[in-house]
C-alpha atoms as a PDB file:
ATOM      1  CA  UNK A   1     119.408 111.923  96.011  1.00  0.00           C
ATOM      2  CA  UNK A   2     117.100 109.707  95.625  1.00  0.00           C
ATOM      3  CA  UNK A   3     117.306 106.713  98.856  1.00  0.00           C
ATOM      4  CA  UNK A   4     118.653 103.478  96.998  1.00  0.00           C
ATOM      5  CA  UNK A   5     115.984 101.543  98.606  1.00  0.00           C
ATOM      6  CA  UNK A   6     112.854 103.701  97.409  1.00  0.00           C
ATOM      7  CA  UNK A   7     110.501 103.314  94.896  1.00  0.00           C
ATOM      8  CA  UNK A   8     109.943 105.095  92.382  1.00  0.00           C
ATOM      9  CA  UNK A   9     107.277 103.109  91.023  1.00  0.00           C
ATOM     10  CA  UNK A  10     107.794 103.464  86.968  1.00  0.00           C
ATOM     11  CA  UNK A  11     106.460 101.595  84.728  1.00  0.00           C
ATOM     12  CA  UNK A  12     108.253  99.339  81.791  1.00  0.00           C
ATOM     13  CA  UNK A  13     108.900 101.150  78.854  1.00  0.00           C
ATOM     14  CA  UNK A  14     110.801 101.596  75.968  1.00  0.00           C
ATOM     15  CA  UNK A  15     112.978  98.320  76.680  1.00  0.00           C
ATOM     16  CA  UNK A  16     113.572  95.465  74.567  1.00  0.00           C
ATOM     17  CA  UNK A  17     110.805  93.445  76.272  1.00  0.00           C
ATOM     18  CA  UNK A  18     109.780  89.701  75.778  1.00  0.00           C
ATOM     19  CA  UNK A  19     106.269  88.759  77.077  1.00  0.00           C
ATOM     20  CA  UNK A  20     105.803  85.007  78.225  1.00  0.00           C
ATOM     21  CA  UNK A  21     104.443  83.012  80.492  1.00  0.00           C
ATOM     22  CA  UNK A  22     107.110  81.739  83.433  1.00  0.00           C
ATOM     23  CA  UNK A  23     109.102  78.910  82.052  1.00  0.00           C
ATOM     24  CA  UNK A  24     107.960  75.422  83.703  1.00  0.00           C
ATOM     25  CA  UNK A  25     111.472  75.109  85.152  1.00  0.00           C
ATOM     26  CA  UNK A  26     111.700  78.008  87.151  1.00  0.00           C
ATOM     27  CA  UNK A  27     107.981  79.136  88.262  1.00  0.00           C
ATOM     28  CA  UNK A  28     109.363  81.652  90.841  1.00  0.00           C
ATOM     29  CA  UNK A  29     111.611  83.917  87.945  1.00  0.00           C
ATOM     30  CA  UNK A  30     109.923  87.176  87.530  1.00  0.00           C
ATOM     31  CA  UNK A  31     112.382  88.491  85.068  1.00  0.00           C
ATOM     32  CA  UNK A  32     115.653  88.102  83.234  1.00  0.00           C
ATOM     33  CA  UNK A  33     117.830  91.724  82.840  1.00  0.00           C
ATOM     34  CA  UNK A  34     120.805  91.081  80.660  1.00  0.00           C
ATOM     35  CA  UNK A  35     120.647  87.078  82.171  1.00  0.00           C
ATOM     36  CA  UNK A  36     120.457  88.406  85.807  1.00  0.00           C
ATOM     37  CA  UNK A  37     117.424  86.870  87.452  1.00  0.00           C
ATOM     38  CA  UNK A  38     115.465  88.696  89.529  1.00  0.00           C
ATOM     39  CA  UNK A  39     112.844  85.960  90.989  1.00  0.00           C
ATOM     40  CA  UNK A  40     108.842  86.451  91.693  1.00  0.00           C
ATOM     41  CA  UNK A  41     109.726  86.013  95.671  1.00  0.00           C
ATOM     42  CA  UNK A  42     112.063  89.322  95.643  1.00  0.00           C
ATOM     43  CA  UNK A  43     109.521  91.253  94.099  1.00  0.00           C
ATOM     44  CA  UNK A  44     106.517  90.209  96.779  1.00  0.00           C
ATOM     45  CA  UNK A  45     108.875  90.530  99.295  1.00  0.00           C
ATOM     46  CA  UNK A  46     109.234  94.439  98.427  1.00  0.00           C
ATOM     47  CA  UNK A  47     105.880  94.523  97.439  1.00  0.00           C
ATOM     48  CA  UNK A  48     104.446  94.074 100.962  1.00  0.00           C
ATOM     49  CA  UNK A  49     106.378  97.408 101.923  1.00  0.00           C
ATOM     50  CA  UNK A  50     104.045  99.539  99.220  1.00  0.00           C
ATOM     51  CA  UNK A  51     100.299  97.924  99.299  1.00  0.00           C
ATOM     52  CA  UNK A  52      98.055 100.169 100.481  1.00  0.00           C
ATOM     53  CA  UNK A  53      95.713  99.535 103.571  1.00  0.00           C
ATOM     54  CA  UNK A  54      92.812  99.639 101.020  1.00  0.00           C
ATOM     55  CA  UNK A  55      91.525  96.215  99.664  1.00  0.00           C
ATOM     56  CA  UNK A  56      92.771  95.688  95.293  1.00  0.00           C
ATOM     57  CA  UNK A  57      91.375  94.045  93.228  1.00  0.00           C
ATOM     58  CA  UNK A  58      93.604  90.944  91.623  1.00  0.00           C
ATOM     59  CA  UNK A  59      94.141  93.345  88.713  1.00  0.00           C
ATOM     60  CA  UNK A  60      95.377  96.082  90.951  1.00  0.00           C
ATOM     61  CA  UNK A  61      97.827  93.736  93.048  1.00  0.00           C
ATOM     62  CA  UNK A  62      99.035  92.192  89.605  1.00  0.00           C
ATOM     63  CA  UNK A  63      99.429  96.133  88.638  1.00  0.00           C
ATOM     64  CA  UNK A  64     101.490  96.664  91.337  1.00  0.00           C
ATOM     65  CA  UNK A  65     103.545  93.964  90.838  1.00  0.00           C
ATOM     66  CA  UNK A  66     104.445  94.806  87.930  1.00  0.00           C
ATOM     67  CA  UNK A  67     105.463  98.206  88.515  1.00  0.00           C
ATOM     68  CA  UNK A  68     107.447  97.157  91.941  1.00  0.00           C
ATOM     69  CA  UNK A  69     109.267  94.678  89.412  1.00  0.00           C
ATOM     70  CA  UNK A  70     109.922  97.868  87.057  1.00  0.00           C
ATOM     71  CA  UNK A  71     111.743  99.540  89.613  1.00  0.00           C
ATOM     72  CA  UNK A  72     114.051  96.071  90.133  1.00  0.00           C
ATOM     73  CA  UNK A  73     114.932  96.033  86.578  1.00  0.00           C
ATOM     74  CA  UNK A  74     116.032  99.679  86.452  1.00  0.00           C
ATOM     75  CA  UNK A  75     118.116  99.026  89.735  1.00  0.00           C
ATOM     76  CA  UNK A  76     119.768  95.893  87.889  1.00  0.00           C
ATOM     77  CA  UNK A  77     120.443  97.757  84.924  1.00  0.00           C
ATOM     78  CA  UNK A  78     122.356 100.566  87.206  1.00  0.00           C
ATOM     79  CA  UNK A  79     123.849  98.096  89.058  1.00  0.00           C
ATOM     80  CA  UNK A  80     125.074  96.550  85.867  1.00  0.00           C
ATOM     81  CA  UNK A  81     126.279  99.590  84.538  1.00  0.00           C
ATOM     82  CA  UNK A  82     128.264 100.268  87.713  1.00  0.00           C
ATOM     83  CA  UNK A  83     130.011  96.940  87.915  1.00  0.00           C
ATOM     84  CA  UNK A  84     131.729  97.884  84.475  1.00  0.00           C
ATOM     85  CA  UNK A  85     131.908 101.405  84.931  1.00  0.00           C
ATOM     86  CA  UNK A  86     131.612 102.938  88.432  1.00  0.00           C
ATOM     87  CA  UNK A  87     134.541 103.536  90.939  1.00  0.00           C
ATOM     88  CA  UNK A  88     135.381 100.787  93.431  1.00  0.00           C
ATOM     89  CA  UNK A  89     133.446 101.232  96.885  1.00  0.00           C
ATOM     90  CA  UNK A  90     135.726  99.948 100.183  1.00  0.00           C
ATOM     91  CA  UNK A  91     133.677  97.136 101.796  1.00  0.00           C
ATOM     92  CA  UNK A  92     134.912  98.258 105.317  1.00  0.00           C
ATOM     93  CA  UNK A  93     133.037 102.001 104.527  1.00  0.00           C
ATOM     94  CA  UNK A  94     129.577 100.187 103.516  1.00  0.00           C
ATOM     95  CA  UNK A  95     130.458  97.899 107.193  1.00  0.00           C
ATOM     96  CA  UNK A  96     130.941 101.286 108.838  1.00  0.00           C
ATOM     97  CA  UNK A  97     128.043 102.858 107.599  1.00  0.00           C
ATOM     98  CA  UNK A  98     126.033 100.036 108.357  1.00  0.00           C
ATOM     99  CA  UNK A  99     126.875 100.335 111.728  1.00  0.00           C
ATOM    100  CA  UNK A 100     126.162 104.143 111.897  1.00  0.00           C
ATOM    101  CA  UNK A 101     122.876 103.267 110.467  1.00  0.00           C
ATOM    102  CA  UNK A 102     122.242 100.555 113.001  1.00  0.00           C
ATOM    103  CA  UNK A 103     122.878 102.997 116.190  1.00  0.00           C
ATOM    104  CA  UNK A 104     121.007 105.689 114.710  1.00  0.00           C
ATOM    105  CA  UNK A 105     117.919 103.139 114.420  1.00  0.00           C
ATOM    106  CA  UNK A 106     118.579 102.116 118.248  1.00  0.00           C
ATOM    107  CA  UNK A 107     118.223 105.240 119.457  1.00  0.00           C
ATOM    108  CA  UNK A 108     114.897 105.278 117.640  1.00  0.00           C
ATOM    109  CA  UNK A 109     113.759 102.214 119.197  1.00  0.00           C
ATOM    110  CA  UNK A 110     114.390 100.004 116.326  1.00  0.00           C
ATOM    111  CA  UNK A 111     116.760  97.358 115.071  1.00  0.00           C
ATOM    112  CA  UNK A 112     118.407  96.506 111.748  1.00  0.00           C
ATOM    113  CA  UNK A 113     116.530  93.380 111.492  1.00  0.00           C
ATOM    114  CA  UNK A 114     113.624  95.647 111.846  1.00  0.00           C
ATOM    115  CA  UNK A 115     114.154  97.628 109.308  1.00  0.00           C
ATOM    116  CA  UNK A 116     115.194  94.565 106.876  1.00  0.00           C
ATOM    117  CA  UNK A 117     111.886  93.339 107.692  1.00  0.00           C
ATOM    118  CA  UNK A 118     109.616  96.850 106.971  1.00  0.00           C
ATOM    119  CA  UNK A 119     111.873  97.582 103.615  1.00  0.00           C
ATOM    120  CA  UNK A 120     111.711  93.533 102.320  1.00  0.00           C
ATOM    121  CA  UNK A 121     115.210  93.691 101.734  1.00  0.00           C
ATOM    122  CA  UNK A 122     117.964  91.373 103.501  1.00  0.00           C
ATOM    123  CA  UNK A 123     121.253  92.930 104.798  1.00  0.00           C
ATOM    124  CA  UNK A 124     122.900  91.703 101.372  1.00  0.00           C
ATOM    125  CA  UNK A 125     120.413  94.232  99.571  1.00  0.00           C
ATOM    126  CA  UNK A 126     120.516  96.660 101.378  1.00  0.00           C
ATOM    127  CA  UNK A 127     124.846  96.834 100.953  1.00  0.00           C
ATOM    128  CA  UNK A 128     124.373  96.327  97.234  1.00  0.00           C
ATOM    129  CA  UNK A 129     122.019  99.362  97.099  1.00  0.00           C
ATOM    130  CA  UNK A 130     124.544 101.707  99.251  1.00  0.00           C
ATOM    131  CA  UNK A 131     127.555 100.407  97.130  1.00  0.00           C
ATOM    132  CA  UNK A 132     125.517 101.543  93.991  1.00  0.00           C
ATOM    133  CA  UNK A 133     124.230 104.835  94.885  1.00  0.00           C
ATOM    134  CA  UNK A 134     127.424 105.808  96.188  1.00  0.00           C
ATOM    135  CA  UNK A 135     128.970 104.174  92.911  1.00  0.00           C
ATOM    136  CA  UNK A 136     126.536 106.706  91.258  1.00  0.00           C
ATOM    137  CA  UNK A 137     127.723 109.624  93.490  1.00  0.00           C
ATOM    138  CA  UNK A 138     131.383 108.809  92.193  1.00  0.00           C
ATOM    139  CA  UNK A 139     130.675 108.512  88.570  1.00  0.00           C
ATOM    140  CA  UNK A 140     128.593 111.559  88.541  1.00  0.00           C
ATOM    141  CA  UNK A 141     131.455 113.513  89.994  1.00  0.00           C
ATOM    142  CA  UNK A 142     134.159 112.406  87.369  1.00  0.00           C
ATOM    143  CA  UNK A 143     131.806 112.897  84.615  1.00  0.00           C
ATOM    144  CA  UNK A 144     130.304 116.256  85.282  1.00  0.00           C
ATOM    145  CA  UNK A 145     132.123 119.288  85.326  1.00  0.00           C
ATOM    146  CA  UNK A 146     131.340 122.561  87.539  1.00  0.00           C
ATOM    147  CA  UNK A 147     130.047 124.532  84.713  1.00  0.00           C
ATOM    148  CA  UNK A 148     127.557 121.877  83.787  1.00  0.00           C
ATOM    149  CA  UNK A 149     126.668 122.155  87.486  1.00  0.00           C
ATOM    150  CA  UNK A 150     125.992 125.615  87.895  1.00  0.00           C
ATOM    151  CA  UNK A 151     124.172 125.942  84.136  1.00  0.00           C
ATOM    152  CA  UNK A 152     121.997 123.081  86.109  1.00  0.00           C
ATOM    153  CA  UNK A 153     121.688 125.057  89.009  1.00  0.00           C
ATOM    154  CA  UNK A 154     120.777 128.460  87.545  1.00  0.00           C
ATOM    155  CA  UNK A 155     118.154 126.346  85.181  1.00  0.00           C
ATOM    156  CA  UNK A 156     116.433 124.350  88.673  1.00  0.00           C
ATOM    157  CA  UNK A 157     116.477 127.743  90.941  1.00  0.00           C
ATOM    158  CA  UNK A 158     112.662 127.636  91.793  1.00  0.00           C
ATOM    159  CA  UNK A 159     113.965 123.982  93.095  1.00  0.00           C
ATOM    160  CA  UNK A 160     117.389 124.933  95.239  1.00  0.00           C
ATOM    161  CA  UNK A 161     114.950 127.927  96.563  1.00  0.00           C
ATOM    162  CA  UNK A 162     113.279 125.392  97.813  1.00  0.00           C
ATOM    163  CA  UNK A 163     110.123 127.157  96.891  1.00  0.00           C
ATOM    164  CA  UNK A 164     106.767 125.190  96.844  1.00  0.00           C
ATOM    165  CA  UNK A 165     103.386 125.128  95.892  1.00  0.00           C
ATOM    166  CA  UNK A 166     100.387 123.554  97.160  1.00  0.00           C
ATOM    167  CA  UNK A 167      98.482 121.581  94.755  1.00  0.00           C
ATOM    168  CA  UNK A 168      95.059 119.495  93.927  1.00  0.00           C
ATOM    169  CA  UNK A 169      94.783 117.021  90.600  1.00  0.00           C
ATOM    170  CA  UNK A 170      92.148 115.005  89.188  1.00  0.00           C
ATOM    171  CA  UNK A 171      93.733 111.771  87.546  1.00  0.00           C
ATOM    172  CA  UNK A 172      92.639 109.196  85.609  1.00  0.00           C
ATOM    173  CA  UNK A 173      95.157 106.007  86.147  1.00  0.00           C
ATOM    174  CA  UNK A 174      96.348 104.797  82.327  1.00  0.00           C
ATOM    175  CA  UNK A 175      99.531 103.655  82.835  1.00  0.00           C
ATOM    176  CA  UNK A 176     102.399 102.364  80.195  1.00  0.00           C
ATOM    177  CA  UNK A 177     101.145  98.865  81.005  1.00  0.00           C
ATOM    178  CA  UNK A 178      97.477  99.726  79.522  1.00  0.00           C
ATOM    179  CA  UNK A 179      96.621  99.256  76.122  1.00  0.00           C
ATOM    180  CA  UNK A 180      96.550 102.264  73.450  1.00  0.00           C
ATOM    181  CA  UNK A 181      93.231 102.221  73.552  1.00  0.00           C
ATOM    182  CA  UNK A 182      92.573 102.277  76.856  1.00  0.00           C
ATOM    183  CA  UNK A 183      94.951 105.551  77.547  1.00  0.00           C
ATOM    184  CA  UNK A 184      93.331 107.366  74.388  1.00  0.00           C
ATOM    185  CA  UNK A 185      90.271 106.602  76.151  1.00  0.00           C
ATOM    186  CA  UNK A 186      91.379 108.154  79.410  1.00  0.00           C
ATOM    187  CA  UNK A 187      93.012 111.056  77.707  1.00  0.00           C
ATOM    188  CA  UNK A 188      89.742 111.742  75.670  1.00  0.00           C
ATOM    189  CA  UNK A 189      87.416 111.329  79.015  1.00  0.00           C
ATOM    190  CA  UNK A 190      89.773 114.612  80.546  1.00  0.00           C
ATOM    191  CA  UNK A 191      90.288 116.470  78.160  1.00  0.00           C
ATOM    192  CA  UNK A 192      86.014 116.339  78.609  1.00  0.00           C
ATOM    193  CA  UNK A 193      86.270 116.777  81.724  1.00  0.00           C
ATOM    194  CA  UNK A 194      88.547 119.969  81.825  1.00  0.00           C
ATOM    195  CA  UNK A 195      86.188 121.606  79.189  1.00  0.00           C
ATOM    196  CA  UNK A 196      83.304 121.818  81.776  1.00  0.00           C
ATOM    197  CA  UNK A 197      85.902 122.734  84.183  1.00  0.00           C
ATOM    198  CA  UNK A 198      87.385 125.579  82.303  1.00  0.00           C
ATOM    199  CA  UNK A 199      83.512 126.302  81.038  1.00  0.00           C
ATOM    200  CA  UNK A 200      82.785 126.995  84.817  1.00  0.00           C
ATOM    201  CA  UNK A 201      80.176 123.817  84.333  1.00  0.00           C
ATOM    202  CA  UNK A 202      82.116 121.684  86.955  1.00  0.00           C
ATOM    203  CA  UNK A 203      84.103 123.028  89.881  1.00  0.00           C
ATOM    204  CA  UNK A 204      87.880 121.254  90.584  1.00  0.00           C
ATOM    205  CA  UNK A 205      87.073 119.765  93.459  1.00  0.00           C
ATOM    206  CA  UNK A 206      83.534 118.153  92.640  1.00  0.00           C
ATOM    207  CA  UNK A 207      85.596 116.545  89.481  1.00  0.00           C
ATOM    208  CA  UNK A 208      88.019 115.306  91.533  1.00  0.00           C
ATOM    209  CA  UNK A 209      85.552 113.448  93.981  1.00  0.00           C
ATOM    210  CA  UNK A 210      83.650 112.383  91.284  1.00  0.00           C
ATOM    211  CA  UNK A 211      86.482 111.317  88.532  1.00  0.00           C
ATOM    212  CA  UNK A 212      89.462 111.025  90.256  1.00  0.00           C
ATOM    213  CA  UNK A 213      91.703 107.696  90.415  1.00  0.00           C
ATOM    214  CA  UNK A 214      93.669 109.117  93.414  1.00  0.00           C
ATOM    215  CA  UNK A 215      92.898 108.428  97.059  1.00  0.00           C
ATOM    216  CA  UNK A 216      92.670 112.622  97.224  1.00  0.00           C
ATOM    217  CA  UNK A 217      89.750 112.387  95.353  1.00  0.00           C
ATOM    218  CA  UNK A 218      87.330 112.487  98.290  1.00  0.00           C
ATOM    219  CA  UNK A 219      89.451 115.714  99.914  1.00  0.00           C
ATOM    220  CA  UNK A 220      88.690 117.379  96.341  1.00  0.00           C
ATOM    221  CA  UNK A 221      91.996 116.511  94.737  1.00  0.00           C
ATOM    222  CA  UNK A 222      94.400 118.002  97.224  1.00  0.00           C
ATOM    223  CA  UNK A 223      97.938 116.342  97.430  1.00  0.00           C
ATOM    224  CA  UNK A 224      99.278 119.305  99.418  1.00  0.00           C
ATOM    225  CA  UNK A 225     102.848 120.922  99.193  1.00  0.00           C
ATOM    226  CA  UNK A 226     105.023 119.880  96.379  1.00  0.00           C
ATOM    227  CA  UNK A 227     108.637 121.025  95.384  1.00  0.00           C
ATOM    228  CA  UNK A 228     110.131 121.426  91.659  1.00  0.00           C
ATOM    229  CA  UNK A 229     112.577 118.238  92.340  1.00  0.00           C
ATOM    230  CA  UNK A 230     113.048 115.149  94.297  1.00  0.00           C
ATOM    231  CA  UNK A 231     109.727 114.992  95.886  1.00  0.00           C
ATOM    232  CA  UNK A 232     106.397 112.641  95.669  1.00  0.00           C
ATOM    233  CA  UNK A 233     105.278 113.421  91.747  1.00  0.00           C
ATOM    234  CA  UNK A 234     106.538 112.720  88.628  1.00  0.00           C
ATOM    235  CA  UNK A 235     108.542 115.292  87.015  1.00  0.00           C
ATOM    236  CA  UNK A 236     106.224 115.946  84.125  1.00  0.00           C
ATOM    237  CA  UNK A 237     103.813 116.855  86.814  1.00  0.00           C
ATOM    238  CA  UNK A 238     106.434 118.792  89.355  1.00  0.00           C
ATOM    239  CA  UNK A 239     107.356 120.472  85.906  1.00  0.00           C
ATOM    240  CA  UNK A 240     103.525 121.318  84.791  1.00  0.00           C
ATOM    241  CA  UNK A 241     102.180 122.551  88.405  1.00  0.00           C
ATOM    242  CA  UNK A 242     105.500 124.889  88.615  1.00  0.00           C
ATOM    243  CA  UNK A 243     104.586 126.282  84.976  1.00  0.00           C
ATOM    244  CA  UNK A 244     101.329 127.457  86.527  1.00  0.00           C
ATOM    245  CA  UNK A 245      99.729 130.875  88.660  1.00  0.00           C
ATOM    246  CA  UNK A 246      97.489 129.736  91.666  1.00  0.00           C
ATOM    247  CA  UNK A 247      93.881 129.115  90.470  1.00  0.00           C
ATOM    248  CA  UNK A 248      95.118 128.368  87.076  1.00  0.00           C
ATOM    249  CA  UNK A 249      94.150 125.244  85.272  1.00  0.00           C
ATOM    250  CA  UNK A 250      96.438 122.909  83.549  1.00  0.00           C
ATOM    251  CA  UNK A 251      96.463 121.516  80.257  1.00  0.00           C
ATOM    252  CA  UNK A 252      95.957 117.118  80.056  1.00  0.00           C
ATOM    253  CA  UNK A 253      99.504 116.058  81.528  1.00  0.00           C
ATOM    254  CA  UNK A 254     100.807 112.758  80.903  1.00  0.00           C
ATOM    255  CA  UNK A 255     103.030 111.227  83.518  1.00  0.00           C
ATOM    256  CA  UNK A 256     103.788 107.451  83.745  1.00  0.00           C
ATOM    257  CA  UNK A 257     100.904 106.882  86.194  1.00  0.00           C
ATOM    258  CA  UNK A 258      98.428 107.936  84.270  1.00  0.00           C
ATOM    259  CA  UNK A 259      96.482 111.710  82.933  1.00  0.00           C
ATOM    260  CA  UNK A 260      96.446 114.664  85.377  1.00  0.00           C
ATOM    261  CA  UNK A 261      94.656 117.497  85.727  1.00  0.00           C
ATOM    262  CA  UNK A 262      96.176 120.389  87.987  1.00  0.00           C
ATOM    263  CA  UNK A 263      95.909 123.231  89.670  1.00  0.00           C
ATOM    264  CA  UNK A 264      97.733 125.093  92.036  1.00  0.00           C
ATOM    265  CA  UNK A 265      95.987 126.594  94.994  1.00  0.00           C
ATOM    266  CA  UNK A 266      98.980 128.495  96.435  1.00  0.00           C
ATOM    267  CA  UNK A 267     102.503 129.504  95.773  1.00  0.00           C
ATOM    268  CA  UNK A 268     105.380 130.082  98.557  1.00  0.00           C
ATOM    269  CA  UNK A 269     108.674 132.206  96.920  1.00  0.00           C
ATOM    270  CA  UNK A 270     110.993 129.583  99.339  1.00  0.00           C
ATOM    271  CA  UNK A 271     114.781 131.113 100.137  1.00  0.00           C
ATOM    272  CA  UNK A 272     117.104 132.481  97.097  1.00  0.00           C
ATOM    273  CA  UNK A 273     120.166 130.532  97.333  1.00  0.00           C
ATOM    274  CA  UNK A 274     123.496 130.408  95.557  1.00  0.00           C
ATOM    275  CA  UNK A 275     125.465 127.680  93.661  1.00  0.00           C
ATOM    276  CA  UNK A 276     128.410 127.422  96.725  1.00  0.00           C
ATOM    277  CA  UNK A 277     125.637 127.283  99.200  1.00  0.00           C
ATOM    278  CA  UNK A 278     123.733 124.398  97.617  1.00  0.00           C
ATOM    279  CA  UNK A 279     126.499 122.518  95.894  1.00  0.00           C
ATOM    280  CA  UNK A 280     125.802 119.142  97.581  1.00  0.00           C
ATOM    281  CA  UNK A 281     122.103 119.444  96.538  1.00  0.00           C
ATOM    282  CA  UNK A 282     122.590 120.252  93.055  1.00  0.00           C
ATOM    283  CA  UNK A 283     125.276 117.109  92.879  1.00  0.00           C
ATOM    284  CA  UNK A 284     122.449 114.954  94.414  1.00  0.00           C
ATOM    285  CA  UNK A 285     119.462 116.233  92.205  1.00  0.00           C
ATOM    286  CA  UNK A 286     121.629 116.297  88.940  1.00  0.00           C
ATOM    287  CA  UNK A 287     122.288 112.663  89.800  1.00  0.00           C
ATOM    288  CA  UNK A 288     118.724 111.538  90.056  1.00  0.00           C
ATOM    289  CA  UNK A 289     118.235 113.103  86.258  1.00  0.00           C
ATOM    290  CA  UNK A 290     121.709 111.073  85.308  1.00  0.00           C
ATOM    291  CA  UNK A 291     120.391 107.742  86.677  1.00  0.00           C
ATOM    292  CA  UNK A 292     116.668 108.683  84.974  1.00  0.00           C
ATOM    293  CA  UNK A 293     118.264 109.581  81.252  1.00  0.00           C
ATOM    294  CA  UNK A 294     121.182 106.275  81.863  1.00  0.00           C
ATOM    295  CA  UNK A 295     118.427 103.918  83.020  1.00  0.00           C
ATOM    296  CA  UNK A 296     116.369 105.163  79.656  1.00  0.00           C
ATOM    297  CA  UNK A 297     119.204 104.591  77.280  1.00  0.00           C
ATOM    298  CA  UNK A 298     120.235 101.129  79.610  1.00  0.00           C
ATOM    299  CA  UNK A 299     116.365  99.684  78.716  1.00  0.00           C
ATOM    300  CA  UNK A 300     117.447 100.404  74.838  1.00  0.00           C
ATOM    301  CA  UNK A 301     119.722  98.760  74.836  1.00  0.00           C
ATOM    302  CA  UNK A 302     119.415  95.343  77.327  1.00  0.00           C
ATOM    303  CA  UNK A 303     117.783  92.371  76.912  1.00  0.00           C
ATOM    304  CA  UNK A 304     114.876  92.329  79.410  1.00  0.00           C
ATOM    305  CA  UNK A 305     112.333  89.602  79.513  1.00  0.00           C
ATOM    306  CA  UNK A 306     109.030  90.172  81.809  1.00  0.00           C
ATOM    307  CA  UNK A 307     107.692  86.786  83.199  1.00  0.00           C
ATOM    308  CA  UNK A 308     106.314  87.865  86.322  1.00  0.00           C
ATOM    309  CA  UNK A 309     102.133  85.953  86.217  1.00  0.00           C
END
């Protein structure tokens, strides 16, 4: 599953959205989900947890703001969701787990105010976000029955075999934020580049140093292992490299970050499993997809207005 507190940094879309500037009254409100606030402090606060080491521009850090404050709508909207519709979570278990957690992060050398202060999140937020996910868990459970499970299972295998292949892109960043235009423009540029690719005019890894948007483009592209599920791409790319042979080249794939190229360099079989062996997984992965497809039709449907500067 994935941890309530990561990010995984998606971009607005397909929301009813308002664009304004922030309201005179209330300079610090970022953004308003269904009349829940979520103010500009809160997002910089989590923000500081995911800037890179690498100088940005303004337009890069205002980039990034905005897709840190993407993520805080989507866990509102869950949150939201859950309130009306999720199972009741005993305060005591979130207070015992808490406490678990807090031991565990002694023996590491660490403290829970430490951690508050790496993840930007107070020891409120960090409650709210176990209540949900294991709100999620619960909801998941009465909703989907075993058969659904193992028809998920038997359609995911390569993932539950843990099976994983190592992989290089080159990517050209075009995200939902950027104009029409601007993505055509990105898609075209590519789709260029992948003809002289595939014409044996450019090798992989010179178009990756050369092209790429991604801080692999100097090592030739290469992101290293990835698995089908749950890992550190976007599904349309997990679900692209998977589709492919080692040394084959991928089509133009469109993920929310951006374009792709891909190609896999190797391929590792993994472990077969079965559905009894790997039932916790598949309830954990299937509810990743849930929140993804109830987050989607939660946007649709809310009243979301963006104010962050």
């Amino acid at each position: 599953m994935r941890h309530p507190l990561a990010l995984s940094l998606t971009l607005l879309a397909g929301s009813t959205l308002a664009l304004a500037q922030p309201p005179a009254a209330n300079p610090n409100l970022a953004a308003t989900v269904n009349g829940e606030q979520i103010t500009l402090a809160e997002v910089d606060a989590l923000l500081k947890t995911t800037l890179p080491l690498t100088p940005l521009t303004a337009a890069q850090k205002r980039q990034m703001r905005v897709e840190v404050l993407a993520d805080m709508v989507d866990d509102v909207l869950l949150r939201q969701f859950l309130r009306k519709n999720g199972p009741k979570v005993d305060p005591a278990e979130i207070d015992a787990q808490l406490k678990a957690f807090g031991e565990k992060l002694k023996a590491e050398g660490k403290t829970l105010a430490d951690f508050y202060k790496e993840t930007g999140q107070t020891e409120a937020q960090v409650k709210e976000a176990w209540i949900t996910a294991m709100q999620l868990t619960g909801y998941v459970k009465s909703n989907a029955t075993e058969e659904q499970l193992k028809a998920y299972f038997a359609a995911n295998k390569d993932h539950f075999d843990r099976v994983e292949v190592k992989v290089r892109h080159v990517v050209l960043r075009a995200g939902k934020s950027a104009s029409p235009a601007e993505r055509a423009a990105a898609k075209e540029k590519l789709e260029a580049i992948r003809a002289d690719i595939a014409g044996g005019k450019l090798d992989f890894a010179d178009a990756a140093k050369k092209h790429s948007h991604c801080p692999s483009g100097p090592t030739g592209g290469d992101i290293g292992v990835i698995y089908r599920k749950g890992g550190i791409v976007d599904e349309a790319f997990a679900k692209a490299a998977f589709a492919l042979k080692p040394g084959e080249l991928s089509g133009v794939v469109e993920t929310d970050f951006g374009y792709h190229l891909i190609q896999v360099t190797e391929r590792k079989p993994g472990t077969p499993t079965t559905y009894d062996k790997s039932a916790t997984d598949v309830l954990d992965t299937y509810s990743d997809e849930f929140r993804a497809d109830l987050i989607a039709k939660l946007r649709k449907q809310g009243q979301i207005q963006i104010t962050v500067p």
